[in-house]
C-alpha atoms as a PDB file:
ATOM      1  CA  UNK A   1       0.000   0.000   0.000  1.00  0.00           C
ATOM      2  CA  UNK A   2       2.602   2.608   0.701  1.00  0.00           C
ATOM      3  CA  UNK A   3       4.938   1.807  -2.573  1.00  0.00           C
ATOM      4  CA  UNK A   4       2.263   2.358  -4.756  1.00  0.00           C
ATOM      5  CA  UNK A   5       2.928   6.634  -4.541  1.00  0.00           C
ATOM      6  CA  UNK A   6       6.465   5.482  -4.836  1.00  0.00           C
ATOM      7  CA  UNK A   7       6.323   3.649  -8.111  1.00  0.00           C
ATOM      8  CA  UNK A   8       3.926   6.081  -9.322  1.00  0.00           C
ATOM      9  CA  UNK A   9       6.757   9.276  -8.644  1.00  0.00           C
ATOM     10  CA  UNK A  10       9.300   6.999  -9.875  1.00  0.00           C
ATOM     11  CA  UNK A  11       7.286   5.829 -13.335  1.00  0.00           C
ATOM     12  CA  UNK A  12       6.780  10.293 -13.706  1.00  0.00           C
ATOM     13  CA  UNK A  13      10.892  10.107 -13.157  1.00  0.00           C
ATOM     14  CA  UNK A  14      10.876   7.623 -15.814  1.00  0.00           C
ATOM     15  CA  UNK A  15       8.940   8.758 -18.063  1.00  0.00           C
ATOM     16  CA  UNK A  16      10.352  12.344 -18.191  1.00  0.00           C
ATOM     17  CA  UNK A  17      14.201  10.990 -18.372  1.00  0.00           C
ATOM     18  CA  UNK A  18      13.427   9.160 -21.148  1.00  0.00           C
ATOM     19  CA  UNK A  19      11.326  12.117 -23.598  1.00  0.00           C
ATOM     20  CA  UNK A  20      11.670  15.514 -22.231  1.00  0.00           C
ATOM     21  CA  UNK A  21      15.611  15.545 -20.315  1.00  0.00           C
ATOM     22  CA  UNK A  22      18.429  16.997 -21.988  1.00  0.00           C
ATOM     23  CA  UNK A  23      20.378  14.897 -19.951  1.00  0.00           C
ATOM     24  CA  UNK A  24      18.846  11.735 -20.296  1.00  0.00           C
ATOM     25  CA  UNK A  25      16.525  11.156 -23.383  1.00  0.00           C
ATOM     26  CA  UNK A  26      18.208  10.746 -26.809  1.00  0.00           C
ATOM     27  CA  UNK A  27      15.970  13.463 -28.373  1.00  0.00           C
ATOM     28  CA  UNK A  28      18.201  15.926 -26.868  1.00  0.00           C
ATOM     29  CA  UNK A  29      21.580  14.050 -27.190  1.00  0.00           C
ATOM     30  CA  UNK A  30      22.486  16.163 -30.425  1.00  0.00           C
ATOM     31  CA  UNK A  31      21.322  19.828 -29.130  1.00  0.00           C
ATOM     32  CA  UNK A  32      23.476  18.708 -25.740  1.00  0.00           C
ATOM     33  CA  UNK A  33      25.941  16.059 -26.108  1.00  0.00           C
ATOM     34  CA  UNK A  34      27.983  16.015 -22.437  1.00  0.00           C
ATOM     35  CA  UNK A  35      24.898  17.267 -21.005  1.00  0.00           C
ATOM     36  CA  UNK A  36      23.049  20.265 -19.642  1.00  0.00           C
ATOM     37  CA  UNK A  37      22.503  19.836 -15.668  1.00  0.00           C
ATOM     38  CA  UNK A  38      24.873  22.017 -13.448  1.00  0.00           C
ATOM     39  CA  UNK A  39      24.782  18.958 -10.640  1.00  0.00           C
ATOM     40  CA  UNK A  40      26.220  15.969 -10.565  1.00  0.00           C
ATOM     41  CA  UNK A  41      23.479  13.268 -10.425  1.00  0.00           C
ATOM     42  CA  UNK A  42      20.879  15.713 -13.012  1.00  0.00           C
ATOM     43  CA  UNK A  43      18.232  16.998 -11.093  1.00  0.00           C
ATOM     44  CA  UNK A  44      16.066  13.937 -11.883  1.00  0.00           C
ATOM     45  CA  UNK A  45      18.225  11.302 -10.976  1.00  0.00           C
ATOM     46  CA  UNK A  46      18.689  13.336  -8.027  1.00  0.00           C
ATOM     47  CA  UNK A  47      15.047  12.904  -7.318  1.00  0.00           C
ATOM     48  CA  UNK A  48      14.689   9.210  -8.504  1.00  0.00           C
ATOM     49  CA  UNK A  49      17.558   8.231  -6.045  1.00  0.00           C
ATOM     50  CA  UNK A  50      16.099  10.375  -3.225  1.00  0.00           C
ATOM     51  CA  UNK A  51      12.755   8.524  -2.984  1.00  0.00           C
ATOM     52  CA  UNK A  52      14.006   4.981  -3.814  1.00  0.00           C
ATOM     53  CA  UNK A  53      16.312   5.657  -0.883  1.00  0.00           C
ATOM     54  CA  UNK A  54      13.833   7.879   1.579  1.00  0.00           C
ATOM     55  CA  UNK A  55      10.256   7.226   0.291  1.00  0.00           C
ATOM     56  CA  UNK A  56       7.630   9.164  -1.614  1.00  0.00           C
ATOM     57  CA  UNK A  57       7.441  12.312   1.093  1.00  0.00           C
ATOM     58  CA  UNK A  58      10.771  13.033   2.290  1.00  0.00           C
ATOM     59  CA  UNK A  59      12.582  11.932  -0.708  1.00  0.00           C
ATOM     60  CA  UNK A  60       9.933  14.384  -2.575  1.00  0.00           C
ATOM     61  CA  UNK A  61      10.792  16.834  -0.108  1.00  0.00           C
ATOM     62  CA  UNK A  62      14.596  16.506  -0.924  1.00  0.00           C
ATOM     63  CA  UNK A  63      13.819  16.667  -4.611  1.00  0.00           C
ATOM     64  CA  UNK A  64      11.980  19.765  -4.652  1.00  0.00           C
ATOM     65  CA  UNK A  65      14.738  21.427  -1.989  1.00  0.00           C
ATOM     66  CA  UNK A  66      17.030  20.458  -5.456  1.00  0.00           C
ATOM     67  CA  UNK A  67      14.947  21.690  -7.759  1.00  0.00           C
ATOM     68  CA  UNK A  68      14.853  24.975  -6.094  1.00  0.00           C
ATOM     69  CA  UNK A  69      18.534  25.417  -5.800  1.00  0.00           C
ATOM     70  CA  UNK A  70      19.235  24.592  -9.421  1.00  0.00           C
ATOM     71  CA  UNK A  71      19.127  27.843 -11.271  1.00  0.00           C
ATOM     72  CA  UNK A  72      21.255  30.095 -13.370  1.00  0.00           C
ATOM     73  CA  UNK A  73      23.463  31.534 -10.407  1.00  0.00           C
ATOM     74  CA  UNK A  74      23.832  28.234  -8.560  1.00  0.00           C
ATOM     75  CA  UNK A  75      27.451  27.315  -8.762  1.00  0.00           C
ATOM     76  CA  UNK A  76      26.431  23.366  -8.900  1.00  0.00           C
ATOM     77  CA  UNK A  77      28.783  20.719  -7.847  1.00  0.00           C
ATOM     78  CA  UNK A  78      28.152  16.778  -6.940  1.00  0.00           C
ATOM     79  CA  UNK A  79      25.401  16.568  -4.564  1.00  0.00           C
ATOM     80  CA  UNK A  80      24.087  13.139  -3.356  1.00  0.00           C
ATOM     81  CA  UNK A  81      21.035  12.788  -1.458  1.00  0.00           C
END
């Protein structure tokens, strides 16, 4: 009962890694070949190892902490959660 909002976030992380990432999908592979993300893991691997490792709400909670830091004047850097 409580890995179903799990698989559901993860199967969203999925999904979007695969068609809309510039790091991930192969749509964007020519546009940016070594990548676009200023962190090491991208932003959405970020988040999918954040809830497999902490669950749907605090690795959510992580995620969106990410999120929010990643922007233009962010100096980025590796950041595990």
């Amino acid at each position: 009962m409580f890995r179903r909002p799990r698989k559901i976030l993860l199967g969203l992380i999925w999904l979007y890694q695969k068609t809309l990432s510039p790091d991930h999908s192969k749509a964007w592979k020519g546009v940016f070949p070594t990548g676009h993300c200023r962190y090491f893991p991208s932003c959405s691997e970020y988040a999918r190892l954040a809830i497999t490792k902490h669950g749907a709400l605090k690795g959510g909670l992580k995620s969106a902490g990410r999120i929010l830091r990643c922007n233009p004047w962010s100096k980025g850097g590796v950041d595990y959660p």
